[in-house]
Structure formats: C-alpha cells, structure tokens
PDB file of N, CA and C in Angstrom:
ATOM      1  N   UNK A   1     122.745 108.499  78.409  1.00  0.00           N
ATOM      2  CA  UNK A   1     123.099 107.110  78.594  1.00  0.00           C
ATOM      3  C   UNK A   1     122.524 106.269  77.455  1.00  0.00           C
ATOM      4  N   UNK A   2     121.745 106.875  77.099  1.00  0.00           N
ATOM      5  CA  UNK A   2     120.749 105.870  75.750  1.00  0.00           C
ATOM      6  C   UNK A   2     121.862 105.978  74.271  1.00  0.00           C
ATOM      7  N   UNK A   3     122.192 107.301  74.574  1.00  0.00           N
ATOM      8  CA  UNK A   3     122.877 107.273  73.202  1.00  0.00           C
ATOM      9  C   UNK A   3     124.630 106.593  73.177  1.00  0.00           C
ATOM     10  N   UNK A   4     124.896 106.293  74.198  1.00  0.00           N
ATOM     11  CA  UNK A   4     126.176 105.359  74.960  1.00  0.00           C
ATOM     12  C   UNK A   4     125.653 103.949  74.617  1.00  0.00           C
ATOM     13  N   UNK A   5     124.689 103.630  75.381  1.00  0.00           N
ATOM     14  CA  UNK A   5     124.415 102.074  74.910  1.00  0.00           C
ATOM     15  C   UNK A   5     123.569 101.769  73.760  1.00  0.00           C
ATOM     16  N   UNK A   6     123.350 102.633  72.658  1.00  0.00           N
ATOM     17  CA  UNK A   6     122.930 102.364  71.308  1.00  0.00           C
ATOM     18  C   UNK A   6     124.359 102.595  70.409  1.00  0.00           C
ATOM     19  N   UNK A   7     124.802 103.091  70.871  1.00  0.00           N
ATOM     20  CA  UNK A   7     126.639 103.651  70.131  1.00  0.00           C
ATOM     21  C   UNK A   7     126.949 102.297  69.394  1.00  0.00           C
ATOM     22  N   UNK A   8     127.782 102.511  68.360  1.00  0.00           N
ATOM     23  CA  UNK A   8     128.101 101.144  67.637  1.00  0.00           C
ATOM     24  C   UNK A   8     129.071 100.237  68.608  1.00  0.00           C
ATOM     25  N   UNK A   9     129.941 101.186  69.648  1.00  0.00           N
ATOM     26  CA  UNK A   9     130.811 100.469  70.170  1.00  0.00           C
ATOM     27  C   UNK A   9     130.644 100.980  71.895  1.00  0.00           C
ATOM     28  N   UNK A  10     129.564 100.209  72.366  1.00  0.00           N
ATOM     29  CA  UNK A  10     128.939 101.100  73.872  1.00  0.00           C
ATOM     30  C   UNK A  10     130.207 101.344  74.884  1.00  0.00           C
ATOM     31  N   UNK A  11     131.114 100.337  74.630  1.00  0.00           N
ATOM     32  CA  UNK A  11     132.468 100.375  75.731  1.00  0.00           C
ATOM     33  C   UNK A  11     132.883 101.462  75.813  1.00  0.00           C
ATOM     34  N   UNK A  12     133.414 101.746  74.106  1.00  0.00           N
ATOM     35  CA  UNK A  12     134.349 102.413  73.523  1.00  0.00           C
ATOM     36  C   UNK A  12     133.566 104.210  73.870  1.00  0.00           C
ATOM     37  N   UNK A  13     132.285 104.240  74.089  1.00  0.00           N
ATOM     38  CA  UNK A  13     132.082 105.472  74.208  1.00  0.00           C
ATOM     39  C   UNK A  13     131.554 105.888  75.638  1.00  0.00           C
ATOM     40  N   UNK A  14     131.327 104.559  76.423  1.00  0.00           N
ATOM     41  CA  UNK A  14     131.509 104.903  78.051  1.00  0.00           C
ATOM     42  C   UNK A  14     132.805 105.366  78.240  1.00  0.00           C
ATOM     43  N   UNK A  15     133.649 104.274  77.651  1.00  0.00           N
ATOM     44  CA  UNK A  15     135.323 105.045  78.152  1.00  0.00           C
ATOM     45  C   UNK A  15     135.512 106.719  77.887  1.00  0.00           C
ATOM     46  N   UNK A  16     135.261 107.160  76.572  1.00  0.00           N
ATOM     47  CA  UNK A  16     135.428 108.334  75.976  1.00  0.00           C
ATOM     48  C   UNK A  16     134.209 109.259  76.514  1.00  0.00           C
ATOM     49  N   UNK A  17     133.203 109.102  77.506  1.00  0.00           N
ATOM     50  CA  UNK A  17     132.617 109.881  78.143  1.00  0.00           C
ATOM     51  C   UNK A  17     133.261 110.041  79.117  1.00  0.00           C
ATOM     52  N   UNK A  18     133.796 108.792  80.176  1.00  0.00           N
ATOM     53  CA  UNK A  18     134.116 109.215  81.181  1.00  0.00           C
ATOM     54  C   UNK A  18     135.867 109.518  81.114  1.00  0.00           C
ATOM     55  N   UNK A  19     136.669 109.451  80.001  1.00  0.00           N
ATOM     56  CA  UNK A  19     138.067 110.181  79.350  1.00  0.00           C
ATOM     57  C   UNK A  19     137.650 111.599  79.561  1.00  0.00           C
ATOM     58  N   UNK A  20     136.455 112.115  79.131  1.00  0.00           N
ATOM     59  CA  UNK A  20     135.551 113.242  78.784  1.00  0.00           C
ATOM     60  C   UNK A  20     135.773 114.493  80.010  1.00  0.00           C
ATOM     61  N   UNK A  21     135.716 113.545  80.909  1.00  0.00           N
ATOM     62  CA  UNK A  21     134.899 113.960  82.445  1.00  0.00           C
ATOM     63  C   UNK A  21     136.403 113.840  83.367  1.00  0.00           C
ATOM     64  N   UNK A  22     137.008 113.478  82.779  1.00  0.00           N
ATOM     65  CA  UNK A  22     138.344 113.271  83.397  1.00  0.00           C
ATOM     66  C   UNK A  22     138.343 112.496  84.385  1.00  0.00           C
ATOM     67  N   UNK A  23     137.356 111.368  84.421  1.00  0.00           N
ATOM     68  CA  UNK A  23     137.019 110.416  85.651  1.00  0.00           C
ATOM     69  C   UNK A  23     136.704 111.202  87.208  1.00  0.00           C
ATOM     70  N   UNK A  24     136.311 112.500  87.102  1.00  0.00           N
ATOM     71  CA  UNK A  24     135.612 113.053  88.407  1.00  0.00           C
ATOM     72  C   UNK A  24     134.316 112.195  88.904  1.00  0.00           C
ATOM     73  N   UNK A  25     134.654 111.672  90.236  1.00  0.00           N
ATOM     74  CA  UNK A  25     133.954 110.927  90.930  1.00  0.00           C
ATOM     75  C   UNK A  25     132.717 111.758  90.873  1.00  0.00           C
ATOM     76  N   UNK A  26     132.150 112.718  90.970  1.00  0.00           N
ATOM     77  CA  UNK A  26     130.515 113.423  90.881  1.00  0.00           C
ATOM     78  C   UNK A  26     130.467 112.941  89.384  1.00  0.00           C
ATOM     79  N   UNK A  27     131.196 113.237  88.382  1.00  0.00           N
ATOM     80  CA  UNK A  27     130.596 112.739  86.863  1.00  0.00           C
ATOM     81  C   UNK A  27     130.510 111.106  86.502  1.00  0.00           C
ATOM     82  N   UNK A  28     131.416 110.203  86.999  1.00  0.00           N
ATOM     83  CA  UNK A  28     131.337 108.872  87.420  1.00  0.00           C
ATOM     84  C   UNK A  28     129.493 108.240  88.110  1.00  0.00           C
ATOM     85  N   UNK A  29     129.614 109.334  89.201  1.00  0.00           N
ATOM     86  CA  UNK A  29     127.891 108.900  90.194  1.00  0.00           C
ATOM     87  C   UNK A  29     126.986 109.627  89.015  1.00  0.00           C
ATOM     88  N   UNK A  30     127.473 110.334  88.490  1.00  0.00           N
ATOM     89  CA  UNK A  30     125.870 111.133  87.473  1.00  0.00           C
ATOM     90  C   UNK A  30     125.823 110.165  86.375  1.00  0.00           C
ATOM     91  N   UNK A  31     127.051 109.374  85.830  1.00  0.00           N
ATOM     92  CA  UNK A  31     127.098 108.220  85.055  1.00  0.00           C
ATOM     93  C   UNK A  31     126.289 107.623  85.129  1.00  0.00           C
ATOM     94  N   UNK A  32     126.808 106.959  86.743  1.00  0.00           N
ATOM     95  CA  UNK A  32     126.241 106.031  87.288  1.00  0.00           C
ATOM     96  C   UNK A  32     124.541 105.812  87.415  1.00  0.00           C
ATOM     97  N   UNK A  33     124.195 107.124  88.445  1.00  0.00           N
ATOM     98  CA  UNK A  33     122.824 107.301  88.219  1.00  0.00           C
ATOM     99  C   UNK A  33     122.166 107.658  86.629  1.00  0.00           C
ATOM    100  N   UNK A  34     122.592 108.067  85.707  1.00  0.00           N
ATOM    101  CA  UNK A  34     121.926 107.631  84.377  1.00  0.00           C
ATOM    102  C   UNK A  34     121.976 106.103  83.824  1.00  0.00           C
ATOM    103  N   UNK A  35     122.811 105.781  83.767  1.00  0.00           N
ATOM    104  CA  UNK A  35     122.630 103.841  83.512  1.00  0.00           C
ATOM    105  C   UNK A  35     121.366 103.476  85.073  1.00  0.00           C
ATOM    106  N   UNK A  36     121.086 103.980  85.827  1.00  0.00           N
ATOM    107  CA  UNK A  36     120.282 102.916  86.896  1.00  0.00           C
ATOM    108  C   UNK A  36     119.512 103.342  86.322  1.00  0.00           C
ATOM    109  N   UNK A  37     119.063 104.795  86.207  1.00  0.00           N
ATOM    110  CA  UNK A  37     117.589 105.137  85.487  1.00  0.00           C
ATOM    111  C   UNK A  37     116.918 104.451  84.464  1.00  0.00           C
ATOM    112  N   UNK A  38     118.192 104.206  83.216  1.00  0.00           N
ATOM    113  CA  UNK A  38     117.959 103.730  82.472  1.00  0.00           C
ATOM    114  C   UNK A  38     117.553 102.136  82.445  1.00  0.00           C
ATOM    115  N   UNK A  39     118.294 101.473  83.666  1.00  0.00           N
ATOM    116  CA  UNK A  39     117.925 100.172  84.088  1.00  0.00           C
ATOM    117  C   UNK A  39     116.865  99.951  84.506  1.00  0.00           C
ATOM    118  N   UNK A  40     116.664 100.924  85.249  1.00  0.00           N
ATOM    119  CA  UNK A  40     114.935 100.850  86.053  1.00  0.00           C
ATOM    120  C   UNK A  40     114.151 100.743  84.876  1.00  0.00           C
ATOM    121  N   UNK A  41     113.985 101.889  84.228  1.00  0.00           N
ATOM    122  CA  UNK A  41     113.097 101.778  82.805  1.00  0.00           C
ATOM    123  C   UNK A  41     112.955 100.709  82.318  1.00  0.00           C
ATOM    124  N   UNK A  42     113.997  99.808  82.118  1.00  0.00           N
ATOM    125  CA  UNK A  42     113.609  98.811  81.161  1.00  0.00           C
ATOM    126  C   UNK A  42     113.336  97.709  82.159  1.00  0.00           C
ATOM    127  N   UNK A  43     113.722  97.190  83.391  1.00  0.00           N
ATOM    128  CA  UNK A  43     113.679  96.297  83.959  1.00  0.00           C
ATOM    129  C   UNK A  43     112.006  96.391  85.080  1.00  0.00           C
ATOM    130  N   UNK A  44     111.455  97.707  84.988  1.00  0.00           N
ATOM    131  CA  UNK A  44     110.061  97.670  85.784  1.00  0.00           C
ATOM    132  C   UNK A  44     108.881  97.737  84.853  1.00  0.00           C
ATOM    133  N   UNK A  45     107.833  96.861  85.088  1.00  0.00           N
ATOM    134  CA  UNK A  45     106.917  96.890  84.454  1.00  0.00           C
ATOM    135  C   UNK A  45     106.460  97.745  84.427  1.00  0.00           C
ATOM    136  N   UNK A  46     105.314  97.816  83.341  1.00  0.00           N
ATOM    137  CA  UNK A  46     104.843  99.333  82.867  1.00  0.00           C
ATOM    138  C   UNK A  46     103.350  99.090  82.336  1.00  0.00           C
ATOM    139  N   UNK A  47     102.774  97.701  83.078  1.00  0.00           N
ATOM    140  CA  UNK A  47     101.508  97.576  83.149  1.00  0.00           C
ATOM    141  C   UNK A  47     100.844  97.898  84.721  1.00  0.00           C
ATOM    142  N   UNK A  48      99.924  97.900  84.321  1.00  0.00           N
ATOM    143  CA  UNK A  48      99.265  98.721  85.422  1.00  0.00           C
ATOM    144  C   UNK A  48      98.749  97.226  86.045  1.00  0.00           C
ATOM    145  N   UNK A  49      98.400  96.267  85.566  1.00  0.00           N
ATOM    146  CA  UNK A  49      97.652  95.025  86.276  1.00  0.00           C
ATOM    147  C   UNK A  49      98.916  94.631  87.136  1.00  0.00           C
ATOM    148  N   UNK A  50     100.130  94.789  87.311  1.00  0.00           N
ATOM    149  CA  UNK A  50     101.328  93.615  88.429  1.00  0.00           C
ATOM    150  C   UNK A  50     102.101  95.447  89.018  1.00  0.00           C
ATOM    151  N   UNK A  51     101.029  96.257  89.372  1.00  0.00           N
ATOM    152  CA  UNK A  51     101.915  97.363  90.272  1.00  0.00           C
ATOM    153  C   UNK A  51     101.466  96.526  91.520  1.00  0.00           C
ATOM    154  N   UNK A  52     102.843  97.399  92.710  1.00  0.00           N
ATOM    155  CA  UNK A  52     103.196  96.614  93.981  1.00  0.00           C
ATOM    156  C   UNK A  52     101.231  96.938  94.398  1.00  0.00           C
ATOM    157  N   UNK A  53     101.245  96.870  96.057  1.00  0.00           N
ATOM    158  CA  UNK A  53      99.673  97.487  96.566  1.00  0.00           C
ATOM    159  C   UNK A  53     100.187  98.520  96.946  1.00  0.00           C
ATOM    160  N   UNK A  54     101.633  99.290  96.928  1.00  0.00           N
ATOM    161  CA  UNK A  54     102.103 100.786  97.239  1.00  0.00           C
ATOM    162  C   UNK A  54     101.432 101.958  95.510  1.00  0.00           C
ATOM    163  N   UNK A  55     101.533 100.354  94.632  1.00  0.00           N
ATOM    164  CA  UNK A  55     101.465 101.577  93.514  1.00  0.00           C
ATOM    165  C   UNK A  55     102.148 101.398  92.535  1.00  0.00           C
ATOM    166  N   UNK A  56     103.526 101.108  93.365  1.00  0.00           N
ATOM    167  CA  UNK A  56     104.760 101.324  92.662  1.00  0.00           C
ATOM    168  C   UNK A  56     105.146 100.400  91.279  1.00  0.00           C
ATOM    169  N   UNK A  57     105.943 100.653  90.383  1.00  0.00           N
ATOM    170  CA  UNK A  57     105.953  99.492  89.957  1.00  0.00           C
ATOM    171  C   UNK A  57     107.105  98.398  90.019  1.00  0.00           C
ATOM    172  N   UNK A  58     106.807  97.293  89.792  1.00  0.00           N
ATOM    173  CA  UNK A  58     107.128  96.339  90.159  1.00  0.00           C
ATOM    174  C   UNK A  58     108.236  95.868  89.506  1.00  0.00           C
ATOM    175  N   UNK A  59     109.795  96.086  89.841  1.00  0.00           N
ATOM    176  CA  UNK A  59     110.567  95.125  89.150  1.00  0.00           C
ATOM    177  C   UNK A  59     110.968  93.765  88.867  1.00  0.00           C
ATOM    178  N   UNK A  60     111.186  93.540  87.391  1.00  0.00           N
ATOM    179  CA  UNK A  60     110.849  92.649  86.735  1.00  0.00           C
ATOM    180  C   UNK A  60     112.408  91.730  86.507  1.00  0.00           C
ATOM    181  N   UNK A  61     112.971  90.599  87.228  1.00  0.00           N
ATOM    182  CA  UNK A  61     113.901  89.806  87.519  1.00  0.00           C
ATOM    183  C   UNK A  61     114.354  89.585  85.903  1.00  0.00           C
ATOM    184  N   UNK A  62     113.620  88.941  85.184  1.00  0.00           N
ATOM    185  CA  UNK A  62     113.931  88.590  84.256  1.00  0.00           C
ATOM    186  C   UNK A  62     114.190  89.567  83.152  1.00  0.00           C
ATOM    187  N   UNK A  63     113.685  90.675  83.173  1.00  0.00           N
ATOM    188  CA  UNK A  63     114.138  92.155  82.347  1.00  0.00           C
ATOM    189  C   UNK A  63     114.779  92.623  82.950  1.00  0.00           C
ATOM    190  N   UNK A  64     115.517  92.825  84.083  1.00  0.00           N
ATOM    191  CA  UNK A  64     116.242  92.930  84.855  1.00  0.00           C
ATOM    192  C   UNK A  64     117.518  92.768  83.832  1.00  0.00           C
ATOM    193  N   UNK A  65     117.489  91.111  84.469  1.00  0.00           N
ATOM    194  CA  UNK A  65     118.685  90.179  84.394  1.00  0.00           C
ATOM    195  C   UNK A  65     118.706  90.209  82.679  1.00  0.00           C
ATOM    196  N   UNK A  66     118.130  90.335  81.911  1.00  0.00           N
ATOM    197  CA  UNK A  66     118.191  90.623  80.111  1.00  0.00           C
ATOM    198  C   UNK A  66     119.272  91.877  79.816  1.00  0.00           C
ATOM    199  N   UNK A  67     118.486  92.808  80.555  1.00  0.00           N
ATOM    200  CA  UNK A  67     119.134  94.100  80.435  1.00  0.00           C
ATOM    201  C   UNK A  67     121.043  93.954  81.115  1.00  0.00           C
ATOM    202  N   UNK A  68     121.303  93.387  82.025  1.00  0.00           N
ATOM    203  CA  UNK A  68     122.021  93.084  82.122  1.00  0.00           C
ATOM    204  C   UNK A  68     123.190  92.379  81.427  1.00  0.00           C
ATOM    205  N   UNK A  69     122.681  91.344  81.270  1.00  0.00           N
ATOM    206  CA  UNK A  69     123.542  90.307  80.281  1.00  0.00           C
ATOM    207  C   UNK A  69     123.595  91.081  79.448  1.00  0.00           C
ATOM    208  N   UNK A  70     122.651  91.669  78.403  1.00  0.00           N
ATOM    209  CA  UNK A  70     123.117  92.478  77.190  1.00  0.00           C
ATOM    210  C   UNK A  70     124.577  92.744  77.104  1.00  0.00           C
ATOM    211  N   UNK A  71     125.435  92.384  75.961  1.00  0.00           N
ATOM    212  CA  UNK A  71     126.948  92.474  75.942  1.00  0.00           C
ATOM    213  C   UNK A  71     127.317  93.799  75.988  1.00  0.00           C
ATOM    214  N   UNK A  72     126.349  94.963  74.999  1.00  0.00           N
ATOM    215  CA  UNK A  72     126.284  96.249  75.528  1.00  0.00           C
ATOM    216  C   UNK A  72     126.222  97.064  76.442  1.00  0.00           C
ATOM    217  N   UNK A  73     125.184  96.357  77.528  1.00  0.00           N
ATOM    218  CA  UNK A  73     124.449  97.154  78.968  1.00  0.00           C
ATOM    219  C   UNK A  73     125.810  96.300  79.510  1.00  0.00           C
ATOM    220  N   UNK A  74     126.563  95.317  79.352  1.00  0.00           N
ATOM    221  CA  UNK A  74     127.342  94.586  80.370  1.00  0.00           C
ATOM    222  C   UNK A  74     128.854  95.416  80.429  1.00  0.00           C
ATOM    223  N   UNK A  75     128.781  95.936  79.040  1.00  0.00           N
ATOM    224  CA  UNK A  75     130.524  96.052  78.812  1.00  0.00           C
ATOM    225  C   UNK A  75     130.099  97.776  79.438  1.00  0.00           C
ATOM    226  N   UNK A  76     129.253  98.490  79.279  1.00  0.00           N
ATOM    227  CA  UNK A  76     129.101  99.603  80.491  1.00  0.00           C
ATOM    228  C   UNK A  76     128.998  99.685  81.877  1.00  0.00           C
ATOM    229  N   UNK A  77     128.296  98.672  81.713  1.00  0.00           N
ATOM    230  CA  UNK A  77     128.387  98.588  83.474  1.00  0.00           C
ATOM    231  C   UNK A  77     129.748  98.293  83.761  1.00  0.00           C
ATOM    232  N   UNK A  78     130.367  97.817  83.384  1.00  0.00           N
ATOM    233  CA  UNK A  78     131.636  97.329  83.854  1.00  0.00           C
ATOM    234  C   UNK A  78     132.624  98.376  83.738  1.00  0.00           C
ATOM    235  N   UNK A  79     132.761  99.214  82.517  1.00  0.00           N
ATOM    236  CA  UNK A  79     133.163 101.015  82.785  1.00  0.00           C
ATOM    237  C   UNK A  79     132.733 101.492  83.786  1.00  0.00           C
ATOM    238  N   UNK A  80     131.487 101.830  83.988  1.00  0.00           N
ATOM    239  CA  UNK A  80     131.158 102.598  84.732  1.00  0.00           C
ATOM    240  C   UNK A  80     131.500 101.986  86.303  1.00  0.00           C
ATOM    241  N   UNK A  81     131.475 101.012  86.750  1.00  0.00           N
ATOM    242  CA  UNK A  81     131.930 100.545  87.824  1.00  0.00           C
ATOM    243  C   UNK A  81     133.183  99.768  87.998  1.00  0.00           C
ATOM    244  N   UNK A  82     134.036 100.105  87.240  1.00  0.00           N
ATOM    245  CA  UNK A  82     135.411  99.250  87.239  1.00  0.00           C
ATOM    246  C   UNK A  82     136.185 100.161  88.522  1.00  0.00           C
ATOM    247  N   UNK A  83     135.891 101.150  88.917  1.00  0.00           N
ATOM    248  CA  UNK A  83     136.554 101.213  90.115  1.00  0.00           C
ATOM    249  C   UNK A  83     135.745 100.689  91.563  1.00  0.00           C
ATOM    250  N   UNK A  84     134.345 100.183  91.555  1.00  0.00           N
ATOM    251  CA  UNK A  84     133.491  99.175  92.531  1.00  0.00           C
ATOM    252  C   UNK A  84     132.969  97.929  91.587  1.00  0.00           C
ATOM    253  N   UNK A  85     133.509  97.240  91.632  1.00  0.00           N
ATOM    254  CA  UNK A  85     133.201  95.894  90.917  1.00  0.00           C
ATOM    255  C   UNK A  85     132.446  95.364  91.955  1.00  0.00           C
ATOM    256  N   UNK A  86     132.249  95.817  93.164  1.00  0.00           N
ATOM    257  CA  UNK A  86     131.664  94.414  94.057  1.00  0.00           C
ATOM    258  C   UNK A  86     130.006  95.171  93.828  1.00  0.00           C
ATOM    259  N   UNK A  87     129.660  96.580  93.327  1.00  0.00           N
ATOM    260  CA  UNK A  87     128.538  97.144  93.638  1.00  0.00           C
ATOM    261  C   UNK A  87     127.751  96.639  92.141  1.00  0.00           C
ATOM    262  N   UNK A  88     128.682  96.537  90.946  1.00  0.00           N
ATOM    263  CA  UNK A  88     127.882  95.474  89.906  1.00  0.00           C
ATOM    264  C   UNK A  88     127.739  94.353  90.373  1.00  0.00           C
ATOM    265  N   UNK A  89     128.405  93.769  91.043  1.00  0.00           N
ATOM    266  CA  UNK A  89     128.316  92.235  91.459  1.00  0.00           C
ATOM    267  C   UNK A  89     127.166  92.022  92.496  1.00  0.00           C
ATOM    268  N   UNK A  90     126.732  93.155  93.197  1.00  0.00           N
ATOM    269  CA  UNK A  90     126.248  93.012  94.059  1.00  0.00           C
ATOM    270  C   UNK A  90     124.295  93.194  92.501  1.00  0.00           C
ATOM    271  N   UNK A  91     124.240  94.180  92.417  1.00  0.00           N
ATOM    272  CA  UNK A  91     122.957  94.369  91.503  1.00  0.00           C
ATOM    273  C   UNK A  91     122.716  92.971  90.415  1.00  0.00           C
ATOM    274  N   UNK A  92     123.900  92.524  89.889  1.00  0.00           N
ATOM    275  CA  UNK A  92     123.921  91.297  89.172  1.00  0.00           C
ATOM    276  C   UNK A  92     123.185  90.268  90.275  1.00  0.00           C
ATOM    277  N   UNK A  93     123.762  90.439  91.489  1.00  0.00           N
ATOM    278  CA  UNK A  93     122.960  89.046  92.033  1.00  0.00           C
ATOM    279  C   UNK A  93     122.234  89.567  92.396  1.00  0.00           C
ATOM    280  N   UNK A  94     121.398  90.499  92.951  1.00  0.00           N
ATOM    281  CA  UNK A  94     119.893  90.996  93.392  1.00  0.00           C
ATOM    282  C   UNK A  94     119.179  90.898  91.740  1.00  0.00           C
ATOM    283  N   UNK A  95     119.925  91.153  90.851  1.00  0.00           N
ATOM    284  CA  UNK A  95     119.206  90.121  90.037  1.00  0.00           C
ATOM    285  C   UNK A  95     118.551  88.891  89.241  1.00  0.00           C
ATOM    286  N   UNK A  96     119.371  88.013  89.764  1.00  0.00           N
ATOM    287  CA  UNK A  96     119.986  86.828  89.933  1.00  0.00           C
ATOM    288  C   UNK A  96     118.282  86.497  90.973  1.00  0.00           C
ATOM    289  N   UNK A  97     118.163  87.193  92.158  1.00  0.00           N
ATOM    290  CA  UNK A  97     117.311  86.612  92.866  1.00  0.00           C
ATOM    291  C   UNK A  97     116.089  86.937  92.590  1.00  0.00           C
ATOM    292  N   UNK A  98     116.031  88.202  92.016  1.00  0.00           N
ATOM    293  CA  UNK A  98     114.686  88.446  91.563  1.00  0.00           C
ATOM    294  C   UNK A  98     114.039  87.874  90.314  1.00  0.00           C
ATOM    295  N   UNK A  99     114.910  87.419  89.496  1.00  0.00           N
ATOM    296  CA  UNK A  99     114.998  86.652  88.455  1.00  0.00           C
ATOM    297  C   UNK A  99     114.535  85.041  88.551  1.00  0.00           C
ATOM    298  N   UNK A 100     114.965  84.652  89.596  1.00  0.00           N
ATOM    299  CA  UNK A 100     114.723  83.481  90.467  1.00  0.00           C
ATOM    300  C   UNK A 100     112.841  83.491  90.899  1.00  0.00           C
ATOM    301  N   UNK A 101     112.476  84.550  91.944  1.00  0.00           N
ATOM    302  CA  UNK A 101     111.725  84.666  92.190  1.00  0.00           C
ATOM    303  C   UNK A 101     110.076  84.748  91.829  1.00  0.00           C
ATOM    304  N   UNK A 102     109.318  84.324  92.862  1.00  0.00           N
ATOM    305  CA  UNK A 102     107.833  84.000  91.947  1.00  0.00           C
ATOM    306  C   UNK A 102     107.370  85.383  92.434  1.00  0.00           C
ATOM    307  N   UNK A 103     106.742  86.382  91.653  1.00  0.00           N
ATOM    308  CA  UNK A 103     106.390  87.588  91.822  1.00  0.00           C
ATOM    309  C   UNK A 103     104.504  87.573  91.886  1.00  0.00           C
ATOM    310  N   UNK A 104     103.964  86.187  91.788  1.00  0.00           N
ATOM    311  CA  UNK A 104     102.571  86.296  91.649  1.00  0.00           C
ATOM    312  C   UNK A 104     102.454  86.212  92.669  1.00  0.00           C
ATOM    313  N   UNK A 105     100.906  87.040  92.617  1.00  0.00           N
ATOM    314  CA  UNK A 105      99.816  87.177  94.289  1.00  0.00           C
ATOM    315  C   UNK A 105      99.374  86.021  94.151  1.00  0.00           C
ATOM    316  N   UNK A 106      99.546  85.258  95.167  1.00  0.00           N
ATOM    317  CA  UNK A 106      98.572  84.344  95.726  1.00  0.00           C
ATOM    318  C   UNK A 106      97.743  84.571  96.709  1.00  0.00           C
ATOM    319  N   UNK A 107      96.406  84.659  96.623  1.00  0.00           N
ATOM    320  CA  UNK A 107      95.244  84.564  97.493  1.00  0.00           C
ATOM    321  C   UNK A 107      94.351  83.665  97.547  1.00  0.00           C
ATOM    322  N   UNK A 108      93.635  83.356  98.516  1.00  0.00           N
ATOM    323  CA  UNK A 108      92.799  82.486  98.943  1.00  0.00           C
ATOM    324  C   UNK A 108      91.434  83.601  99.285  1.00  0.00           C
ATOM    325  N   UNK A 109      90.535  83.007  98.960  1.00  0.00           N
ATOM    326  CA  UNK A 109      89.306  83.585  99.782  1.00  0.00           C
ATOM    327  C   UNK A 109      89.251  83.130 101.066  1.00  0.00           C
ATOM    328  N   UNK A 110      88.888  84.196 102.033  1.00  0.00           N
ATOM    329  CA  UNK A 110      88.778  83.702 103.575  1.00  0.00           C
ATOM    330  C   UNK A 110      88.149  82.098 104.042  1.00  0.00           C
ATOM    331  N   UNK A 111      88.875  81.834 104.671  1.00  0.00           N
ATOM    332  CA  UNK A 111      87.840  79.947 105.191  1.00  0.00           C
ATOM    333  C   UNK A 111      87.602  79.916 104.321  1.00  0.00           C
ATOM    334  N   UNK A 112      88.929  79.535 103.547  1.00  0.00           N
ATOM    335  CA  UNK A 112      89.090  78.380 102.396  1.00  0.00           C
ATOM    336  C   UNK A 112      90.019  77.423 102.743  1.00  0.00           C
ATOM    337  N   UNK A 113      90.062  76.682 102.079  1.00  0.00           N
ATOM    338  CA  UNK A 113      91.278  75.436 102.776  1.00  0.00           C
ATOM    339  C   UNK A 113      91.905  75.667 100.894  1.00  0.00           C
TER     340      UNK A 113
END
C-alpha cells in the first residue's frame, strides 16, 4: 500500500492493482485492510507520554483527518471503496469528530474545587 500511495499517480495504480486482482472481493478487503494499517500508522501517536491507560495508542483526529484529505490517500480511498462509499464516509466523519475533539486528561487532585 505504501508503494500505491507514493506512486507518481496513486489513483492510477490503485485502479491497476485492483484491474490486477480482477476486483475479487477477498483482494478488495486485503486492499482494504492494507490502506487501514497504513492509516492507523500514520494517524496514532507514537509517543509514549498520550498512550490510552489500556496502553494503547491513542488516535490522533488531526493526523487522522491530514492523512485523509491528502489528494493521494483521498483519490485511494475512494478506489478502494467506490463500491461502499458510505464506509469512507462513515471513517471521514469519525474523523471529522475526533479531529474536533479535546483528547487531554484533565485531573484534579482529590478535594479540590
């Protein structure tokens, strides 16, 4: 997937992967799941000070939503899901909200006002 969305023309070689694959719905979802991987990567932090208290790390709205917009990461996603447009639409606005969202801990010390 990295070498798809570094390609000079990322559309042009999602199409010709999945031309490739003859649009088989299992090679479509293995698509699919390589672009999320690749989304996760760039959109979760990778400092250790803002992991969840599971551990995990924490995705990041605004690298998220970057990675997204990218005209590259955009014109694939839109290959890769042009037969579910509502399931990009749907990750676009869960990014949209996380993007929105205040991700800092707020604490108080006990009997504090």
């Amino acid at each position: 997937m990295s070498e798809v969305l570094s390609a000079k023309d990322p559309a042009k070689a999602a199409d010709e992967l999945l031309t490739f694959v003859n649009d088989a719905p299992a090679a479509v979802e293995g698509a699919r799941a390589a672009f999320w991987k690749k989304m996760k990567s760039q959109a979760q932090s990778t400092d250790n000070t803002t992991r969840a208290m599971s551990g995990e790390r924490q995705w990041r709205g605004d690298w998220l939503k970057s990675f997204l917009d990218n005209p590259a990461t955009s014109a694939v996603a839109e290959r890769l899901y042009r037969d579910k447009p509502e399931d990009l639409q749907a990750i676009r606005a869960f990014a949209d909200v996380l993007d929105n969202a205040d991700m800092r801990v707020r604490g108080k010390a006990s009997a504090s006002q």
